[in-house]
PDB file of N, CA and C in Angstrom:
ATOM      1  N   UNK A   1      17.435  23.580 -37.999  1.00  0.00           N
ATOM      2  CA  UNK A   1      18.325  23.042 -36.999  1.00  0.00           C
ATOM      3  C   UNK A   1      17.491  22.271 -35.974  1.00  0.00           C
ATOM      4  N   UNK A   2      17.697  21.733 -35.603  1.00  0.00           N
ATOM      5  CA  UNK A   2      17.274  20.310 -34.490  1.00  0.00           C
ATOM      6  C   UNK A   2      17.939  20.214 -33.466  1.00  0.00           C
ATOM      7  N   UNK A   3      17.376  20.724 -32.338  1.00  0.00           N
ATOM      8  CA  UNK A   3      18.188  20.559 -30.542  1.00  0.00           C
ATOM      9  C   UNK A   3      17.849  19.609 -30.274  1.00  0.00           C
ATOM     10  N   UNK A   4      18.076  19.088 -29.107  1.00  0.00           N
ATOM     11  CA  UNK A   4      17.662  17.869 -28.511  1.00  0.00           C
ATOM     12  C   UNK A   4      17.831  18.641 -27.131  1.00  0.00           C
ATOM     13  N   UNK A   5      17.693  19.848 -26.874  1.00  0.00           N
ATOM     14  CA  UNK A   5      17.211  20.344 -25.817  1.00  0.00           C
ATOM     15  C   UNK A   5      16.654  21.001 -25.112  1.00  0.00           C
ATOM     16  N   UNK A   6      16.531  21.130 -23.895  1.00  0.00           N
ATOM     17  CA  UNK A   6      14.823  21.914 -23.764  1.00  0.00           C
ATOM     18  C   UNK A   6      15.422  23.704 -22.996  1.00  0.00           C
ATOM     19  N   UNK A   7      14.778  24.242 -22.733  1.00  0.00           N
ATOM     20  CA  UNK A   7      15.145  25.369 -22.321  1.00  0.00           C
ATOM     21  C   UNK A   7      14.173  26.488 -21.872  1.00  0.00           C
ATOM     22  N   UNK A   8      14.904  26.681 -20.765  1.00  0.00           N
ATOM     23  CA  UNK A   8      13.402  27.983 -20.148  1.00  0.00           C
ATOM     24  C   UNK A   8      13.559  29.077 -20.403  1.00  0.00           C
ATOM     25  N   UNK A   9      12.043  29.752 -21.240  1.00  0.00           N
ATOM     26  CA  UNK A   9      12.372  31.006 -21.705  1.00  0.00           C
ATOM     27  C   UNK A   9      11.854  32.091 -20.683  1.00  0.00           C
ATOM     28  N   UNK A  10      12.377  32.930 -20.042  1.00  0.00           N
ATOM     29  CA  UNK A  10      11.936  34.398 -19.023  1.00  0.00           C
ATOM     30  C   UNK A  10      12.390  35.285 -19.935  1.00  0.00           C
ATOM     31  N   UNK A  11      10.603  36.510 -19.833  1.00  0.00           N
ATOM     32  CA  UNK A  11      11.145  37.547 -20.115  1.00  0.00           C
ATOM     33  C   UNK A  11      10.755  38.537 -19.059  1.00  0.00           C
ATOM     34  N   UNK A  12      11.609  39.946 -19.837  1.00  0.00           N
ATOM     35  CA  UNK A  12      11.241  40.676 -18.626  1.00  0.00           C
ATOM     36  C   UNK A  12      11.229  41.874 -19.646  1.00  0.00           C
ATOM     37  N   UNK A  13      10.224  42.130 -18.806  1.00  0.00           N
ATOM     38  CA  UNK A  13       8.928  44.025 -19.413  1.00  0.00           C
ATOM     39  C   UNK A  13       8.971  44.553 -18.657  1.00  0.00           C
ATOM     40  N   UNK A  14      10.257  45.395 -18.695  1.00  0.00           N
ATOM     41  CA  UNK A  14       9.547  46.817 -17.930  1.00  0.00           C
ATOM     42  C   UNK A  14       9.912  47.815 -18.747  1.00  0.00           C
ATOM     43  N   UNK A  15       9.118  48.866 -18.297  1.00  0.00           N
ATOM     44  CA  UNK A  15       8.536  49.885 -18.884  1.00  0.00           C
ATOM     45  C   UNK A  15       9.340  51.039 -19.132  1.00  0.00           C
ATOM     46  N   UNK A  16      10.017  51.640 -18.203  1.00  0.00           N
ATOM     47  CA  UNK A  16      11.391  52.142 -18.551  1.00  0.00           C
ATOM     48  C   UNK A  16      12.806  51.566 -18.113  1.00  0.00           C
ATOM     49  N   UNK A  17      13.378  51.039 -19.009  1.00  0.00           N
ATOM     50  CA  UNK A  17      14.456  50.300 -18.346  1.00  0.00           C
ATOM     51  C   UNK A  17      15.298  50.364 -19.697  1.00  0.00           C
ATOM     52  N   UNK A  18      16.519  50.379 -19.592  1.00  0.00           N
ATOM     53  CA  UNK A  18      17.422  49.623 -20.500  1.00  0.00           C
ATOM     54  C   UNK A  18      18.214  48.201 -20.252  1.00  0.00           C
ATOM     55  N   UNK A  19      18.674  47.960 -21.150  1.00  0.00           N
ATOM     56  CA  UNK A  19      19.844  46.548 -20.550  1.00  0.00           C
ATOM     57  C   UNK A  19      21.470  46.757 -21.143  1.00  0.00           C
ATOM     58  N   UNK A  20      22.258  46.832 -20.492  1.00  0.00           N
ATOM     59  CA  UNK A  20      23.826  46.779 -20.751  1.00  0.00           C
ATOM     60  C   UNK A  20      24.156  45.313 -21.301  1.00  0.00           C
ATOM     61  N   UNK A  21      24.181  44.904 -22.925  1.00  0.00           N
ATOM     62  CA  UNK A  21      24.107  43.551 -23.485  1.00  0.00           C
ATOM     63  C   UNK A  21      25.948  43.859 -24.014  1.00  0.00           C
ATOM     64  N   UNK A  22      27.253  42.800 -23.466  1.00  0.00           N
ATOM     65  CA  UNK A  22      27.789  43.172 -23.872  1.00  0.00           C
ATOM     66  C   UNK A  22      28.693  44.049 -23.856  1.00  0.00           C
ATOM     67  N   UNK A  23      29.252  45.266 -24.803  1.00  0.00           N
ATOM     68  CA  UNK A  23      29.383  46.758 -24.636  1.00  0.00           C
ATOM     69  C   UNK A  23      28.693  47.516 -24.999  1.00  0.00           C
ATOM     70  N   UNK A  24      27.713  47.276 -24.929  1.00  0.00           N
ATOM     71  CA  UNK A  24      26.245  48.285 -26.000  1.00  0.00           C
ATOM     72  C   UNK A  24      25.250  48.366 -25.058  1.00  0.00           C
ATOM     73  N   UNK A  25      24.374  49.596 -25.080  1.00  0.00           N
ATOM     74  CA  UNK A  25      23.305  49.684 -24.087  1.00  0.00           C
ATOM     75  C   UNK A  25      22.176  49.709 -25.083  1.00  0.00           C
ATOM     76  N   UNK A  26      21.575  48.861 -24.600  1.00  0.00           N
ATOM     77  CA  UNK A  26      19.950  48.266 -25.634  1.00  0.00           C
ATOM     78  C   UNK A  26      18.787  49.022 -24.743  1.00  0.00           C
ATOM     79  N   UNK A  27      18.283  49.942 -25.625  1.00  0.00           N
ATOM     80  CA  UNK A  27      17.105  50.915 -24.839  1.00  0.00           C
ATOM     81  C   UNK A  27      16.229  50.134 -25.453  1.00  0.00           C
ATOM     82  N   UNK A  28      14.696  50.072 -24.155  1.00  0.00           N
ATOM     83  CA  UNK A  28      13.674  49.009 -24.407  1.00  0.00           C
ATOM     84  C   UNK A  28      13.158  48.243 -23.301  1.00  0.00           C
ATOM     85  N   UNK A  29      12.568  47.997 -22.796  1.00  0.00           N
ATOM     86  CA  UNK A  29      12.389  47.283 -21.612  1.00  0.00           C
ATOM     87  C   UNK A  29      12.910  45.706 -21.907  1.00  0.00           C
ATOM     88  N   UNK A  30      12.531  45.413 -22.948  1.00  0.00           N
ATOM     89  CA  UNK A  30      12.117  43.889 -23.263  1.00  0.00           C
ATOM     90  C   UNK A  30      13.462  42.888 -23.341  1.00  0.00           C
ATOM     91  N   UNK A  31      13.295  41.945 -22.802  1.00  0.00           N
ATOM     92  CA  UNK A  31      14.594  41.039 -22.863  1.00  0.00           C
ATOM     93  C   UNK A  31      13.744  39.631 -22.802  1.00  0.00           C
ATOM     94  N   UNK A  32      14.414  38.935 -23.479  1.00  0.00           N
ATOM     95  CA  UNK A  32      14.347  37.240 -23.710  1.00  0.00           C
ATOM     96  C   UNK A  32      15.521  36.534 -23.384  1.00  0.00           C
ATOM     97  N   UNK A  33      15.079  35.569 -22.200  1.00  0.00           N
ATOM     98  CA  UNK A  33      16.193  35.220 -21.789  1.00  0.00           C
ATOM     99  C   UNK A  33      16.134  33.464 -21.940  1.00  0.00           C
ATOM    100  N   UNK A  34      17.042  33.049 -22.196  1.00  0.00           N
ATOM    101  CA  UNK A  34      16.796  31.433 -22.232  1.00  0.00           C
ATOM    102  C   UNK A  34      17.740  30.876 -21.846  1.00  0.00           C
ATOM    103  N   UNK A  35      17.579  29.570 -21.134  1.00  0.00           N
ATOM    104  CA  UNK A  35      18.610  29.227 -20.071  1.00  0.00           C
ATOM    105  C   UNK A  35      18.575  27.616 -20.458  1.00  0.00           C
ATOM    106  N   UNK A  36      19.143  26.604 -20.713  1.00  0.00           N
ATOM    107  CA  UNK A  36      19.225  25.268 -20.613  1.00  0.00           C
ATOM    108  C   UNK A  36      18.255  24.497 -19.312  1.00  0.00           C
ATOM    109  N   UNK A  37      17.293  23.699 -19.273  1.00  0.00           N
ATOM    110  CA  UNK A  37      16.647  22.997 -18.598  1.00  0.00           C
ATOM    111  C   UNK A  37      16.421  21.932 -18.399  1.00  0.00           C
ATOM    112  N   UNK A  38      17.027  21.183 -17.362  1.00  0.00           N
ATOM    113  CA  UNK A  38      16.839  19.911 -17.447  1.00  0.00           C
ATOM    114  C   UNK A  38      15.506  18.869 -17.516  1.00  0.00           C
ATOM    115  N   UNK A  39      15.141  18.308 -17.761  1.00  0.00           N
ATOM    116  CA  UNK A  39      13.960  17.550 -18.439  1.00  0.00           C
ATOM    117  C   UNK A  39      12.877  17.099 -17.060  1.00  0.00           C
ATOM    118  N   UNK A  40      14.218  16.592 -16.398  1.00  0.00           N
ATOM    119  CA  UNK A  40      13.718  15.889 -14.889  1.00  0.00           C
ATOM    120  C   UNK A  40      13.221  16.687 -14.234  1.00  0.00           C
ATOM    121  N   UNK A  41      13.079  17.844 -14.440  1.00  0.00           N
ATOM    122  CA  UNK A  41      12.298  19.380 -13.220  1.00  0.00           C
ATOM    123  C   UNK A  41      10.794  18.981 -14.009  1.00  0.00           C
ATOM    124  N   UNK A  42      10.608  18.419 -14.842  1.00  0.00           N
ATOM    125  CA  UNK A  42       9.521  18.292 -15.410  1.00  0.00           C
ATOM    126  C   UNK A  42       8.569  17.312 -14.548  1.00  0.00           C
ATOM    127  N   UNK A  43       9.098  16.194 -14.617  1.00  0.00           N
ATOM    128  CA  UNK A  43       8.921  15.145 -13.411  1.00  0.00           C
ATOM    129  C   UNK A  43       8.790  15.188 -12.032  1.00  0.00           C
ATOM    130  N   UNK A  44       9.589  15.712 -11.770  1.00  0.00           N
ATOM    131  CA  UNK A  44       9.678  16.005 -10.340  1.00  0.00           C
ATOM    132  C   UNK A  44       8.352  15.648  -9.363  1.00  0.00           C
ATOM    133  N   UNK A  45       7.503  16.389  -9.605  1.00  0.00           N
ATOM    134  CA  UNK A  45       6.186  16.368  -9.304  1.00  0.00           C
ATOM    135  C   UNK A  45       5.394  15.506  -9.578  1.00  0.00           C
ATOM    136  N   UNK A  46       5.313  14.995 -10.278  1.00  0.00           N
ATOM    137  CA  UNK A  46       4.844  13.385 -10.493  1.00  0.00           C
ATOM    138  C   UNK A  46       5.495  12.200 -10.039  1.00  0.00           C
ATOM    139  N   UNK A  47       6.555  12.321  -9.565  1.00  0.00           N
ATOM    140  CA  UNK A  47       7.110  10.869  -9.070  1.00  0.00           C
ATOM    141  C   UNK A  47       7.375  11.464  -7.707  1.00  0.00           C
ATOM    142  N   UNK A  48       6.603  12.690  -7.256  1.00  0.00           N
ATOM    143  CA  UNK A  48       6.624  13.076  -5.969  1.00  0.00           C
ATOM    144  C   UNK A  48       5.879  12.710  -5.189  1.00  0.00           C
ATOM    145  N   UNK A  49       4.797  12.650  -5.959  1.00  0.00           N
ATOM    146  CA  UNK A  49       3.367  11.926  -5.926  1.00  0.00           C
ATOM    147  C   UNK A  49       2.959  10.937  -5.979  1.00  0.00           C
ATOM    148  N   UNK A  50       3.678  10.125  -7.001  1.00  0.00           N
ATOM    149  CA  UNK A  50       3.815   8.500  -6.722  1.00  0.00           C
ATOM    150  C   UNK A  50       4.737   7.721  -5.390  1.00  0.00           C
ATOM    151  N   UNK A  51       5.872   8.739  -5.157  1.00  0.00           N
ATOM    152  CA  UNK A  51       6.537   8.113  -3.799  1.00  0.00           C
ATOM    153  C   UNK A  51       5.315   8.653  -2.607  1.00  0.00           C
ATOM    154  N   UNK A  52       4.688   9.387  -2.428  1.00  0.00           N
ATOM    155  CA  UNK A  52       3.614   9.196  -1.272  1.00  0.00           C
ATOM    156  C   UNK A  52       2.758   8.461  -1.661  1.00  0.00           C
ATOM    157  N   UNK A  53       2.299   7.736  -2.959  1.00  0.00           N
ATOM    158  CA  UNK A  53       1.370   6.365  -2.746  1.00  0.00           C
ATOM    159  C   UNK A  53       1.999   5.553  -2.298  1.00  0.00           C
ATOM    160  N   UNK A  54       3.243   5.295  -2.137  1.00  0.00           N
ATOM    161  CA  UNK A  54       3.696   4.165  -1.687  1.00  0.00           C
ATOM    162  C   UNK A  54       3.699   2.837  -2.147  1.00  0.00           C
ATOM    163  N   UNK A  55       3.433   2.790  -3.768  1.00  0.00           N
ATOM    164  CA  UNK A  55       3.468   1.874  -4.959  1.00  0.00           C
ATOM    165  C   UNK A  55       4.539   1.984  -5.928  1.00  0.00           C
ATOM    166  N   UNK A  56       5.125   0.705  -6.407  1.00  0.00           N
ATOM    167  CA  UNK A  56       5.736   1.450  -7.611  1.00  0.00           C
ATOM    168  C   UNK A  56       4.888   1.246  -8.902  1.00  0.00           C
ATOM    169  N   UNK A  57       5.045   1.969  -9.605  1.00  0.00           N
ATOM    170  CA  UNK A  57       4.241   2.163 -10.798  1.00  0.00           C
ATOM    171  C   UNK A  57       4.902   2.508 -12.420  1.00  0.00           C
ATOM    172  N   UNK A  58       4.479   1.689 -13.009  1.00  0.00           N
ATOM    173  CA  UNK A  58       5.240   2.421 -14.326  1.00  0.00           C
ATOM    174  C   UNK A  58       5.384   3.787 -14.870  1.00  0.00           C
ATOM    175  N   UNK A  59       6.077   3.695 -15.084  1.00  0.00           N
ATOM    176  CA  UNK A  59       6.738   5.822 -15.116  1.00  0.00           C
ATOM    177  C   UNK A  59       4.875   6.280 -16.615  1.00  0.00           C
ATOM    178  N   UNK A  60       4.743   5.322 -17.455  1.00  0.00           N
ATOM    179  CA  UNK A  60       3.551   5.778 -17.868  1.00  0.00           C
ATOM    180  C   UNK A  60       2.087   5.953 -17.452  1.00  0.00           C
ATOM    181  N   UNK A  61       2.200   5.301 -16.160  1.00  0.00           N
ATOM    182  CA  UNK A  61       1.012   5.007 -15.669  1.00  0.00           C
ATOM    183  C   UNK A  61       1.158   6.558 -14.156  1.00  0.00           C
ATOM    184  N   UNK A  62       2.712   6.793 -13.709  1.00  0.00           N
ATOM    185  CA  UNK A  62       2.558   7.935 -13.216  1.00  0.00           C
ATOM    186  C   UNK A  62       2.416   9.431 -13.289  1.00  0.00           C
ATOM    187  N   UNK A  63       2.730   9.168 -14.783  1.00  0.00           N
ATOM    188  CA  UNK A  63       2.590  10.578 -15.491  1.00  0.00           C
ATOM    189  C   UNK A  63       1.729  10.749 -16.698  1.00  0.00           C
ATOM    190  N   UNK A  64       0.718  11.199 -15.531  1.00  0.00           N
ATOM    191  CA  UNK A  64      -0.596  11.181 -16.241  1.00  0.00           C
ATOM    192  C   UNK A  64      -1.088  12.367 -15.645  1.00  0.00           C
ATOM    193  N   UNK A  65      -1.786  13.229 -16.504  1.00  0.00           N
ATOM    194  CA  UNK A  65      -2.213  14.686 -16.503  1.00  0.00           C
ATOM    195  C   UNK A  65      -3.849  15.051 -17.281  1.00  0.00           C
TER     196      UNK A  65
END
């Protein structure tokens, strides 16, 4: 299968815990959680950085790492 979208994965470990998934109680600490993410949080920070140079610049020439 093939998304065309991106998504943030959080997990969470703890050590004694359960989770209520549902109507079922899942004993285990561990959960994977994934949420839809927009692309542009990616950017953000780079064209944050280019608006305090105070140039405009081609989006390839500002996102550079």
């Amino acid at each position: 299968m093939c998304l065309h979208q991106l998504f943030e994965i959080k997990v969470f470990k703890e050590k004694h815990h359960s989770w209520f998934i549902n109507q079922s109680v899942q004993s285990g600490g561990l959960l994977h959680f994934a949420t839809p993410m927009d692309p542009l949080f990616l950017l953000l920070h780079y064209l944050i950085l280019a608006n305090k140079q105070g140039k405009f610049q081609p989006l390839d020439q500002v996102v550079v790492d």
